[in-house]
C-alpha atoms as a PDB file:
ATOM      1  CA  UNK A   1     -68.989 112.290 142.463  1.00  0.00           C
ATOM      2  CA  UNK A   2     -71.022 109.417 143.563  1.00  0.00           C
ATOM      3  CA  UNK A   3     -69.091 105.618 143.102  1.00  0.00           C
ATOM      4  CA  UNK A   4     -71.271 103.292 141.407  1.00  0.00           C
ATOM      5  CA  UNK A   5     -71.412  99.888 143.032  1.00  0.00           C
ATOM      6  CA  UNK A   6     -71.885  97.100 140.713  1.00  0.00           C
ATOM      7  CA  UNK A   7     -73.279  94.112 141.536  1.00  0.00           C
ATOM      8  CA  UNK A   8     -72.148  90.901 140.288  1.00  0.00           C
ATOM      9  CA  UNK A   9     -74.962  87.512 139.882  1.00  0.00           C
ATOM     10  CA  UNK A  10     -75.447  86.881 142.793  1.00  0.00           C
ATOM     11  CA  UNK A  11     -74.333  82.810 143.154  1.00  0.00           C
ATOM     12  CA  UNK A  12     -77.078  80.092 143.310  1.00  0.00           C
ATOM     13  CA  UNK A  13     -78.783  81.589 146.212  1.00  0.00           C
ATOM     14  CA  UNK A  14     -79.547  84.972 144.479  1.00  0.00           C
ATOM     15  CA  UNK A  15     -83.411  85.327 144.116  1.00  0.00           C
ATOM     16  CA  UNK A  16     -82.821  85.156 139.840  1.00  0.00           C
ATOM     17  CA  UNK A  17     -81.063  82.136 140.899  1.00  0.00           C
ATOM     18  CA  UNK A  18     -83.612  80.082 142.818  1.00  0.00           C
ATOM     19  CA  UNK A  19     -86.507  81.401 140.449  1.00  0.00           C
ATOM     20  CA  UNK A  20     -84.226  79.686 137.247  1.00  0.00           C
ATOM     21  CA  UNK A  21     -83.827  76.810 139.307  1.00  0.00           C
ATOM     22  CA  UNK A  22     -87.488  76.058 140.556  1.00  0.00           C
ATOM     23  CA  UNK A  23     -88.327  76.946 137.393  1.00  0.00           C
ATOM     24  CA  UNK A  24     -86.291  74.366 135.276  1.00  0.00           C
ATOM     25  CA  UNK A  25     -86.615  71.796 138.054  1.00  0.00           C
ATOM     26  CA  UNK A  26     -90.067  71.500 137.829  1.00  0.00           C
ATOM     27  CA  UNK A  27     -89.855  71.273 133.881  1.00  0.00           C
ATOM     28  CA  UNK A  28     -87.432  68.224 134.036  1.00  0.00           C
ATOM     29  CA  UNK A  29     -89.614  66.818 136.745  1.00  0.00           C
ATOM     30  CA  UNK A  30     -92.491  66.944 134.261  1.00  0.00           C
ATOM     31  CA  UNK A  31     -90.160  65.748 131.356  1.00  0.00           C
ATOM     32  CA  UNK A  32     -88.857  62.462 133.061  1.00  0.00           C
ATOM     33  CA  UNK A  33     -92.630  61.664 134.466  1.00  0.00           C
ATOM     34  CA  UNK A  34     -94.307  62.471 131.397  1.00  0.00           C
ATOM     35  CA  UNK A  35     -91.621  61.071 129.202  1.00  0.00           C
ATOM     36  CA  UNK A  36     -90.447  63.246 126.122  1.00  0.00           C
ATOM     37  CA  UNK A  37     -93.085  65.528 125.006  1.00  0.00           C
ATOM     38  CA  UNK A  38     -92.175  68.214 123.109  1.00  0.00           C
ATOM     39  CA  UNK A  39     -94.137  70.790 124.599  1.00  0.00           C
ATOM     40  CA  UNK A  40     -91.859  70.636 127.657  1.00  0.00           C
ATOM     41  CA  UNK A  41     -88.810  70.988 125.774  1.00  0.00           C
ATOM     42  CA  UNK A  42     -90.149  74.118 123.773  1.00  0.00           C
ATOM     43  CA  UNK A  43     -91.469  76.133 126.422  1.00  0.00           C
ATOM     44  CA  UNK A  44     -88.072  75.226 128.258  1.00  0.00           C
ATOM     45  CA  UNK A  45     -86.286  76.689 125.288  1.00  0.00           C
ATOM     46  CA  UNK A  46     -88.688  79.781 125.399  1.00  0.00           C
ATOM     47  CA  UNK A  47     -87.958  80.684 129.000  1.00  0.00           C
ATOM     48  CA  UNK A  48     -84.458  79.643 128.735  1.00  0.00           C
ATOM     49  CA  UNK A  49     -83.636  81.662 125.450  1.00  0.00           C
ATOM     50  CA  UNK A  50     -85.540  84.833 127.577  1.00  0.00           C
ATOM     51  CA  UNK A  51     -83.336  84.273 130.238  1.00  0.00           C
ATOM     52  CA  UNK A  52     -80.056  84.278 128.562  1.00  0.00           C
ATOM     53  CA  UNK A  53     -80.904  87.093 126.452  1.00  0.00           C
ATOM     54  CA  UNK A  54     -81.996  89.516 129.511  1.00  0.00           C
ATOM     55  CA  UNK A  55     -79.490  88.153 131.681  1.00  0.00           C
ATOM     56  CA  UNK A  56     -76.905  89.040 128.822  1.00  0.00           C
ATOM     57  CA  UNK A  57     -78.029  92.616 128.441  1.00  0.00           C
ATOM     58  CA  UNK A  58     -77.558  93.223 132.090  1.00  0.00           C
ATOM     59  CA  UNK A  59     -73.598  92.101 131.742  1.00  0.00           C
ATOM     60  CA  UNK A  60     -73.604  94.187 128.917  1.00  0.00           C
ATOM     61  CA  UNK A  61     -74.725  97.210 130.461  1.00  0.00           C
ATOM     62  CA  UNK A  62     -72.671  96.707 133.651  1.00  0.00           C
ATOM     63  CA  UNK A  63     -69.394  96.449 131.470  1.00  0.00           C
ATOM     64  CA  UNK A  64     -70.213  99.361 129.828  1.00  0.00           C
ATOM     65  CA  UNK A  65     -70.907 100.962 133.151  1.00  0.00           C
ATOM     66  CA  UNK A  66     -67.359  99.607 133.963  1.00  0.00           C
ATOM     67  CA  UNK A  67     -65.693 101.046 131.386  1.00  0.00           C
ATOM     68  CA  UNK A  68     -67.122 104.787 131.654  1.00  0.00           C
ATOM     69  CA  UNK A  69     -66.407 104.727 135.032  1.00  0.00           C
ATOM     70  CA  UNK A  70     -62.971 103.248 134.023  1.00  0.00           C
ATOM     71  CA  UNK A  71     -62.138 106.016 130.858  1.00  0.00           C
ATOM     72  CA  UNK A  72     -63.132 108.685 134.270  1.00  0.00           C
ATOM     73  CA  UNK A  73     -60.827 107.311 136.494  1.00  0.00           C
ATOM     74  CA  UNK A  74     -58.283 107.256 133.327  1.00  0.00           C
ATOM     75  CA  UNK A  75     -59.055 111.108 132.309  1.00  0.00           C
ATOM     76  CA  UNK A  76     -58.588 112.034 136.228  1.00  0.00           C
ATOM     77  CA  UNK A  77     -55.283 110.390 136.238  1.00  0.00           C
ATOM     78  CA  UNK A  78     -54.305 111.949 132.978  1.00  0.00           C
ATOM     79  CA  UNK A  79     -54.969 115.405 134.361  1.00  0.00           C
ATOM     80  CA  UNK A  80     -53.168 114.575 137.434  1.00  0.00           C
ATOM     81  CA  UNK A  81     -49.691 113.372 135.636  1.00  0.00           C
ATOM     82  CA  UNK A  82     -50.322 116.104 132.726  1.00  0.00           C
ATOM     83  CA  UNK A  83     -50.610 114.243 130.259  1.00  0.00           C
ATOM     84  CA  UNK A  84     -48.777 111.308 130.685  1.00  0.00           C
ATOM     85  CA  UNK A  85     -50.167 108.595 128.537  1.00  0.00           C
ATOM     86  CA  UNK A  86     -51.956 105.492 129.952  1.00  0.00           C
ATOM     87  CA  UNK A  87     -54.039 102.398 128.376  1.00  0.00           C
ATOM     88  CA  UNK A  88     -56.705 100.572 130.152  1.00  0.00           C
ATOM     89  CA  UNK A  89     -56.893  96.683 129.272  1.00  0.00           C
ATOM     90  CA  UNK A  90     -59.911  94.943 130.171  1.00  0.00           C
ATOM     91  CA  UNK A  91     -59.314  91.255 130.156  1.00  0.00           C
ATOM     92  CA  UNK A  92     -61.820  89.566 127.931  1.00  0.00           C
ATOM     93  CA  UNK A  93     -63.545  86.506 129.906  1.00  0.00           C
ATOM     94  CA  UNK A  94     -63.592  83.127 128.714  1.00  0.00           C
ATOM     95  CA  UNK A  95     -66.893  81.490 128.297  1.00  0.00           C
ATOM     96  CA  UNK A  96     -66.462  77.944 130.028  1.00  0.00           C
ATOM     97  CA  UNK A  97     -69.174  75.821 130.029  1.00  0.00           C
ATOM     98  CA  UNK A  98     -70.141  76.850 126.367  1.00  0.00           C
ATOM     99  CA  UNK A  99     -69.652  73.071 125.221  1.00  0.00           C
ATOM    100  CA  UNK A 100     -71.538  71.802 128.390  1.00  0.00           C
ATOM    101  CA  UNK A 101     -74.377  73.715 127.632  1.00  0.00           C
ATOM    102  CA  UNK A 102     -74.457  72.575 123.998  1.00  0.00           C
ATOM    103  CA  UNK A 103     -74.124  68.689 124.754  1.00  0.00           C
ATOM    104  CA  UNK A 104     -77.353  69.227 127.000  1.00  0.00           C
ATOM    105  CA  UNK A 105     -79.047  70.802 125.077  1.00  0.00           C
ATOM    106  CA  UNK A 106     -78.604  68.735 122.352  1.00  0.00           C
ATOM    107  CA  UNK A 107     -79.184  64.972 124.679  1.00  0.00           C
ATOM    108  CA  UNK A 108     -82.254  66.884 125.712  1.00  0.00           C
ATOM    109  CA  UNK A 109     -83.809  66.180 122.471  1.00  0.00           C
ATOM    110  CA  UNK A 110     -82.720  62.386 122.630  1.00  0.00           C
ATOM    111  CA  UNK A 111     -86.295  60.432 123.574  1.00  0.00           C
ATOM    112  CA  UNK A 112     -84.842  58.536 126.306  1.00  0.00           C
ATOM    113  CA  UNK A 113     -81.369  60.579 127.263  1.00  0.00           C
ATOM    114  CA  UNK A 114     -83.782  63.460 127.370  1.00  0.00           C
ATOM    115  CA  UNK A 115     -85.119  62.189 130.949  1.00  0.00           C
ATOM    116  CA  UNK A 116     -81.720  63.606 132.584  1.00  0.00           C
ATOM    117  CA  UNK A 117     -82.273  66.814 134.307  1.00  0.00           C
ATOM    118  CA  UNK A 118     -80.589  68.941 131.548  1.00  0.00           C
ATOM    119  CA  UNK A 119     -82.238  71.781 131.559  1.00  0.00           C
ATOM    120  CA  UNK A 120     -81.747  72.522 134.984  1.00  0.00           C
ATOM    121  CA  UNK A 121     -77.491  71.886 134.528  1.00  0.00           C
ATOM    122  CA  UNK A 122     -77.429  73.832 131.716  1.00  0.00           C
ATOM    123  CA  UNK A 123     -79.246  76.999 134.088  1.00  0.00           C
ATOM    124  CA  UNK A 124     -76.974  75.949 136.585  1.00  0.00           C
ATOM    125  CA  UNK A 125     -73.813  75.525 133.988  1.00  0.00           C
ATOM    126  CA  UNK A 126     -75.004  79.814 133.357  1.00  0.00           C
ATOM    127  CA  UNK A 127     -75.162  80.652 136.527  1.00  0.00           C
ATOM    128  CA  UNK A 128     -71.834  79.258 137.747  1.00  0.00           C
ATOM    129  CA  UNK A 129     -70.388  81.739 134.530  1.00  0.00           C
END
């Protein structure tokens, strides 16, 4: 059988990557110029809520990828060692950068703390997850 080759993000140079960027970049460039306008802030939560969503359906459908070609792998063995019992663990990641991504969100709502760039930290807080 064929190996399937998965792909991880990509890093901050991956075309998803510089897209997110440019994107949010030009939306806190707009928000410190313009000053606080609300607009901004809830198309930025649009796109960003997209993103997240999509971008978290493609890790979930890679893991699950993972783990059927990980229970194949397991029922080859098993056949090979006649029935010898085995467990696969998968380690479960820890989200870091959860509480970063919170703060910002939250000073991005603050009239004047809201002129930070923190929509584009918090794409780049995702992307470095």
């Amino acid at each position: 059988m064929a190996e399937v080759a998965t792909q991880s993000g990509g890093g901050l140079f991956s075309p998803e990557a510089l897209l997110m960027l440019s994107i949010f970049g030009v939306l806190d460039i707009i928000d410190f110029f313009l000053g606080s306008i609300l607009v901004v802030d809830i198309i930025a939560i649009l796109v960003y809520s997209a993103w997240t969503y999509f971008r978290g359906q493609a890790k979930k459908a890679s893991e699950t990828q993972a783990q059927i070609e990980a229970a194949r792998k397991t029922r080859e063995e098993k056949r090979q060692q006649f029935g010898e019992k085995k467990k696969v663990r998968q380690a479960s990641l820890a989200k870091r950068g959860k509480w970063l991504r919170k703060v910002l969100f939250i000073l991005e709502w603050i009239p004047i703390v809201g002129m930070i760039p923190g929509w584009t930290l918090m794409v780049y807080s995702e992307l470095k997850d």
